[in-house]
Protein backbone atom coordinates (compact mmCIF):
# COMPACT_ATOMS: atom_id res chain seq x y z
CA UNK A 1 -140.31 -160.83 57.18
CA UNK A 2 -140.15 -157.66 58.78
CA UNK A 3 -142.11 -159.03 61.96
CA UNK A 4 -142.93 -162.12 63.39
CA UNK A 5 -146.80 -162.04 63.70
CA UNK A 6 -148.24 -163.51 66.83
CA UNK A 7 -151.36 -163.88 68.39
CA UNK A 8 -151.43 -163.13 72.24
CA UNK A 9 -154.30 -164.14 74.77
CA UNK A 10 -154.73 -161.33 77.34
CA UNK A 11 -157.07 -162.71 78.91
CA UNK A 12 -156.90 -160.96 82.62
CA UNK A 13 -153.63 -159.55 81.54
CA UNK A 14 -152.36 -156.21 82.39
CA UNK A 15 -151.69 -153.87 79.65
CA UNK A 16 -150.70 -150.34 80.06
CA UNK A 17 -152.34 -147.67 78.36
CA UNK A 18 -150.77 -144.28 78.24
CA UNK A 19 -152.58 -140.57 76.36
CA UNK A 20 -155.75 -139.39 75.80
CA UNK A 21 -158.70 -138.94 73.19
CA UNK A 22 -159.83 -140.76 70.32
CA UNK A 23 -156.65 -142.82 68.93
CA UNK A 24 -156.44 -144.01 72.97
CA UNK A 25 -160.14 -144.55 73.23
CA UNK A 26 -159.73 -146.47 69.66
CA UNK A 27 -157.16 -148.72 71.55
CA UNK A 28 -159.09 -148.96 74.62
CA UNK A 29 -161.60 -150.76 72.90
CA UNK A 30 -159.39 -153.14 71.20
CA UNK A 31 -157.75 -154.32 74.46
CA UNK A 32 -161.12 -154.66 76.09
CA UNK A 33 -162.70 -156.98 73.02
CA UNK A 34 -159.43 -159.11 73.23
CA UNK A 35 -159.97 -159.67 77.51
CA UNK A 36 -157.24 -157.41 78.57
CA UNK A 37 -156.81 -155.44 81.96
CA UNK A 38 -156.02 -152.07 81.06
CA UNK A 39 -153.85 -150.74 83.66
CA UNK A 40 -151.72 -147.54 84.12
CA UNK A 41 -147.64 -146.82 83.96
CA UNK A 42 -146.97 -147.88 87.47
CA UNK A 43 -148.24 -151.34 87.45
CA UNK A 44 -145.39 -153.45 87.60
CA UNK A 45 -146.64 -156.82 86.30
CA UNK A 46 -147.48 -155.41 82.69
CA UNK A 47 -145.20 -156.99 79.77
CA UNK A 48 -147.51 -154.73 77.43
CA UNK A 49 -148.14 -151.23 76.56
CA UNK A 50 -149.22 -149.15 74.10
CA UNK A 51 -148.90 -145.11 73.98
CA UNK A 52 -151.10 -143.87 72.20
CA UNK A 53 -150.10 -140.37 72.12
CA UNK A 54 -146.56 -141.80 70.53
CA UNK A 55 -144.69 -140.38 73.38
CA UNK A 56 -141.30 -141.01 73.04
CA UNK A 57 -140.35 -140.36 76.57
CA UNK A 58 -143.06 -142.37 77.58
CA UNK A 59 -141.93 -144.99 75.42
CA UNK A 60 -138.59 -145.20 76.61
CA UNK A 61 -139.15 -145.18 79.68
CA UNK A 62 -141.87 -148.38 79.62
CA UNK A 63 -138.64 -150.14 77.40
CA UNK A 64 -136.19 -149.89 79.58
CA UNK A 65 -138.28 -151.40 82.70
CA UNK A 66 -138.35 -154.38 79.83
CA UNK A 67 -141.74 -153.59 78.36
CA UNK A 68 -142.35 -154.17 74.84
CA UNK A 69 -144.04 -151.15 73.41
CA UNK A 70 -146.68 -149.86 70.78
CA UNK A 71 -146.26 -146.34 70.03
CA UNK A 72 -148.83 -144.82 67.79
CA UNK A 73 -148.29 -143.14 65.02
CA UNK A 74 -144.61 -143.60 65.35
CA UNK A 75 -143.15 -147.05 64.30
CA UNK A 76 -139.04 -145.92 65.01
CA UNK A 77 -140.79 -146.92 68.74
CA UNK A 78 -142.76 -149.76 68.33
CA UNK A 79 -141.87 -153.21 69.56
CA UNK A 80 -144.91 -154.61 67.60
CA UNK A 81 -147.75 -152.64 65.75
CA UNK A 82 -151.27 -154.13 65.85
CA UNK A 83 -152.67 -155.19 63.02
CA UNK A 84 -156.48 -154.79 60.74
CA UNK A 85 -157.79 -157.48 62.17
CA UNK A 86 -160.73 -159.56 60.03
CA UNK A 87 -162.95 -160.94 63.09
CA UNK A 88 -164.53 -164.14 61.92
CA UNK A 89 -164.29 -165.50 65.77
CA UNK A 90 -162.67 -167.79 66.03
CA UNK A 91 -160.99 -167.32 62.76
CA UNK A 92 -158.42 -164.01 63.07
CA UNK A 93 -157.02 -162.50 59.82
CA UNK A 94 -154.53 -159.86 60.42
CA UNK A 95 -153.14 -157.52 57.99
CA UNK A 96 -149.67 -155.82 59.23
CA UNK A 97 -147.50 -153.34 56.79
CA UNK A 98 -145.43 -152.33 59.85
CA UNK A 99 -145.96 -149.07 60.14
CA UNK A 100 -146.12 -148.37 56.40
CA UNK A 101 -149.38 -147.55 56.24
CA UNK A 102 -152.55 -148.00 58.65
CA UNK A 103 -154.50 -146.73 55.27
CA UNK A 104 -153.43 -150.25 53.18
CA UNK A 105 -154.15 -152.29 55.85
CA UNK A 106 -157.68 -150.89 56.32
CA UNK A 107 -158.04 -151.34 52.57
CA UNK A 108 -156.83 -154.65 52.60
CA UNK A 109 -159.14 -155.61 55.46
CA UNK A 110 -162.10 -153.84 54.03
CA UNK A 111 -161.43 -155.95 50.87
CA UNK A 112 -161.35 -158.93 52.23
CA UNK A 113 -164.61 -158.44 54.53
CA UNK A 114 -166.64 -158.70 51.61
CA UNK A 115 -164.68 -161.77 50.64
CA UNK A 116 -165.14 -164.21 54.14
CA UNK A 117 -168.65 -165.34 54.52
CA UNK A 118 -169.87 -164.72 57.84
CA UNK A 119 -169.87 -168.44 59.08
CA UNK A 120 -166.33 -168.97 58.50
CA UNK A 121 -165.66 -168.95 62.27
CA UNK A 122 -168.57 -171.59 62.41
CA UNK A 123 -166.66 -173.65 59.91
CA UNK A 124 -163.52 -174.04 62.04
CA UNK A 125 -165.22 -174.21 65.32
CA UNK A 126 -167.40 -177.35 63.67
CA UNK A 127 -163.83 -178.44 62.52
CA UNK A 128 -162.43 -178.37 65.77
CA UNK A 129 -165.61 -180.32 67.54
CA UNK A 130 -164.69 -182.98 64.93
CA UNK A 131 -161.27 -183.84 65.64
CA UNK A 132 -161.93 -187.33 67.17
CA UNK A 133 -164.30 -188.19 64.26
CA UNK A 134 -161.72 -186.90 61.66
CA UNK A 135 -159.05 -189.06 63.47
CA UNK A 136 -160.99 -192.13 63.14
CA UNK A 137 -161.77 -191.21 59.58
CA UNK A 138 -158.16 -190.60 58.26
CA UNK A 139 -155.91 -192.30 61.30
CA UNK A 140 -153.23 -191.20 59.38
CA UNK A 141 -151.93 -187.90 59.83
CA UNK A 142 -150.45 -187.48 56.61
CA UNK A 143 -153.79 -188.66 54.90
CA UNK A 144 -155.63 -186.76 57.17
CA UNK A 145 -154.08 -183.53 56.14
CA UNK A 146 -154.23 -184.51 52.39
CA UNK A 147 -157.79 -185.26 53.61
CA UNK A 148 -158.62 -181.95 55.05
CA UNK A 149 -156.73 -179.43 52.15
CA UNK A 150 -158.45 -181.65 49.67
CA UNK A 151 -162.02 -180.67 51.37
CA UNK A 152 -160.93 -176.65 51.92
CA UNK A 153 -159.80 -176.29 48.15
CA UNK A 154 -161.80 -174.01 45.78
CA UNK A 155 -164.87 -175.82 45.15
CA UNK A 156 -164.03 -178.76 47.84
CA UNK A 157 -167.32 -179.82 50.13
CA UNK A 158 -165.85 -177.41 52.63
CA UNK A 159 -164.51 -174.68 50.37
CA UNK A 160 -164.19 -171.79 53.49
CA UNK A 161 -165.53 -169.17 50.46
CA UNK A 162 -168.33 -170.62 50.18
CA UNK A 163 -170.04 -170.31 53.36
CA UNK A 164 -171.83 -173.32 53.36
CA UNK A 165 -169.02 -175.66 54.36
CA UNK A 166 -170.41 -176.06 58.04
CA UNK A 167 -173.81 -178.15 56.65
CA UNK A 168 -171.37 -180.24 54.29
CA UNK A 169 -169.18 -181.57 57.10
CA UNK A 170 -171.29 -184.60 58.20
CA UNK A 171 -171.70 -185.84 54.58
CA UNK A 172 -167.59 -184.93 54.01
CA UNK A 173 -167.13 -187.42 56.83
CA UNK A 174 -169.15 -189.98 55.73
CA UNK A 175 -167.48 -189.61 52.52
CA UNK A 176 -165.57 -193.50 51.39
CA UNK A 177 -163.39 -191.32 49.01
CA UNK A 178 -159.84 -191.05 49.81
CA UNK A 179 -157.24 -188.21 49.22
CA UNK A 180 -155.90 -187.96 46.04
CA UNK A 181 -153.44 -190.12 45.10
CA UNK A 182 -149.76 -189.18 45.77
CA UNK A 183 -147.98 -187.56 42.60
CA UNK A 184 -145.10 -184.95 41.18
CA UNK A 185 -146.32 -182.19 39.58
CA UNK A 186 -143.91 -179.82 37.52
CA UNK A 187 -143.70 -176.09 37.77
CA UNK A 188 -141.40 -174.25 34.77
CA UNK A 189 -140.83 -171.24 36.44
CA UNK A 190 -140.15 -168.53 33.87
CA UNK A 191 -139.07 -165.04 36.54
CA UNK A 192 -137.21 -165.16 39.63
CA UNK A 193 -140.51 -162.78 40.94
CA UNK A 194 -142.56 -164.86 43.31
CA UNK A 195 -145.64 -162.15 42.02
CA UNK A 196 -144.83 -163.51 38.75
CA UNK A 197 -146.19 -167.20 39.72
CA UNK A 198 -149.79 -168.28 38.11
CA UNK A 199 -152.59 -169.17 40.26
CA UNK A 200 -151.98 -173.19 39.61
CA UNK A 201 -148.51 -172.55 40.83
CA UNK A 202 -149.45 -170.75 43.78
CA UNK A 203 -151.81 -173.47 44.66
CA UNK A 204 -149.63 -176.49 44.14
CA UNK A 205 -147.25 -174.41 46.41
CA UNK A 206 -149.61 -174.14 48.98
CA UNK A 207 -150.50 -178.05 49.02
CA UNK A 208 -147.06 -179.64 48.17
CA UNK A 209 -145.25 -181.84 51.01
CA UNK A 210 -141.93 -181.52 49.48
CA UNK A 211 -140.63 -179.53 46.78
CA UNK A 212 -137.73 -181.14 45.07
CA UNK A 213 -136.31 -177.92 43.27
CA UNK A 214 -133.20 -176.94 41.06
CA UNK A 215 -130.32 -174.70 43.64
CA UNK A 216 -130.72 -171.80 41.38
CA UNK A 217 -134.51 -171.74 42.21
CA UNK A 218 -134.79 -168.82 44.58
CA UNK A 219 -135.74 -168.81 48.20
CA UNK A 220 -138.64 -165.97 47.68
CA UNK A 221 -139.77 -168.71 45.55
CA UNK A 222 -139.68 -171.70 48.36
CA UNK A 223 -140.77 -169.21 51.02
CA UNK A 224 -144.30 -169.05 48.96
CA UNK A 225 -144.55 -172.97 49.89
CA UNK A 226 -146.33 -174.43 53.12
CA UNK A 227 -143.76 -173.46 55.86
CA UNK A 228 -143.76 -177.65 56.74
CA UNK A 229 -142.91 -178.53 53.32
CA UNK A 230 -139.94 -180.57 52.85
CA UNK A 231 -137.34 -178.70 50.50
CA UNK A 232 -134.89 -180.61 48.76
CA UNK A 233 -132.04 -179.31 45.97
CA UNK A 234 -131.18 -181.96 43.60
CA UNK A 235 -130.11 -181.53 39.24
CA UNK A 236 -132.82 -183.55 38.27
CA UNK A 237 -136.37 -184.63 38.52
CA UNK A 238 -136.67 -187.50 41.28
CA UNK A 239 -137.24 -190.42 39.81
CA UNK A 240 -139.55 -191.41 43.32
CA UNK A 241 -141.20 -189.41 45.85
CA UNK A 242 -143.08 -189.86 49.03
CA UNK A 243 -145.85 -190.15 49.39
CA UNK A 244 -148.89 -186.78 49.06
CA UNK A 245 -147.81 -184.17 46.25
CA UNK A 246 -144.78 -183.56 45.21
CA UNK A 247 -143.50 -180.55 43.40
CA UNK A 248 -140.15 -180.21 40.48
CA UNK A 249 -139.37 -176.89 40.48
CA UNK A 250 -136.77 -175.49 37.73
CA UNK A 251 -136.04 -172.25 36.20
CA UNK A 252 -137.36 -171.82 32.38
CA UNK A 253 -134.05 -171.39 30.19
């Protein structure tokens, strides 16, 4: 990764704004929907600040008083970029190409727009008002998650595509199924290209707690895997696993 993508609260936080008309106007607005205090260059307790006239002087003088810095229109002098943002509060998409191009990134978010129903931030705020009853549902974390990706899937009770997951988390609750039964799965991987994988593989990927994997399997490979999935190079299948999905992962030929 190019970037490390964060999300900051700026809540009552100073951030300096530097330049005039409509690409500063543009950012104006952004900082005020996220809660920021837009200040000028003299405050002295900003850690923020974006020029939007790409001023390089400006910029380098804002760095060197240890201010990390968005320059528009110029990424050489940009600390971080901001992101198309998807606003399904509280549910934040952002789509970054650092600096590549602000024209695939409104694309991108334009595409997926049409794709996130409109009560997907309704969704995970009912989620998050149901923590205690999830707990005493599945007082297992790791059956708890297996719980919860088993309900988001495509076509689970709370499939976040659908946009009716929010009326089908009482009955998901009250639900005496358990998670699916722990299990290996195999993926035959036949190119090295992570764009290459099919849409099962990229799922399994997504849901696996530990990928048991051959050492020629590459990394761009793993990376595509949950970031908390346990990774493990062995030679051959393993003949037991813990417990949740497990993945074999070995290079065709």
């Amino acid at each position: 990764m190019h970037s490390l993508p964060v999300f900051l609260r700026l809540t009552g936080r100073p951030v300096i704004l530097t330049g005039e008309g409509e690409a500063a106007e543009a950012k104006r607005r952004l900082l005020e929907r996220a809660g920021a205090r837009i200040v000028d260059e003299t405050d002295q307790a900003a850690r923020l600040a974006i020029v939007a006239d790409g001023d390089v002087a400006t910029a380098d003088r804002l760095r060197a008083r240890g201010i990390l810095v968005n320059a528009t229109d110029n990424p050489d002098q940009c600390d971080f970029t901001l992101p198309a943002i998807v606003d399904r509060d509280p549910v934040l998409i952002a789509i970054g190409t650092g600096g590549a191009s602000a024209g695939l990134a409104k694309a991108l978010r334009q595409r997926l727009e049409t794709l996130l129903p409109a009560r997907l931030g309704a969704l995970a705020q009912a989620l998050f008002d149901a923590r205690s009853a999830i707990r005493v549902r599945w007082p297992d974390a790791n059956g708890r998650r297996r719980a919860i990706d088993a309900g988001l899937a495509p076509g689970g009770p709370l499939d976040p595509l659908c946009g009716d997951g929010v009326d089908a988390l009482p009955a998901w609750l009250a639900t005496q199924e358990d998670a699916a039964p722990s299990r290996l799965e195999t993926i035959l991987l036949h190119s090295a290209d992570p764009d290459d994988l099919t849409l099962r593989a990229a799922r399994l990927l997504g849901e696996a707690d530990r990928l048991y994997h051959k050492p020629d399997v590459p990394a761009a490979i793993l990376d595509r895997a949950r970031a908390d999935a346990v990774r493990i190079a062995v030679d051959t299948p393993p003949v037991l696993t813990g417990e949740g999905l497990s993945l074999w992962l070995t290079l065709a030929g």
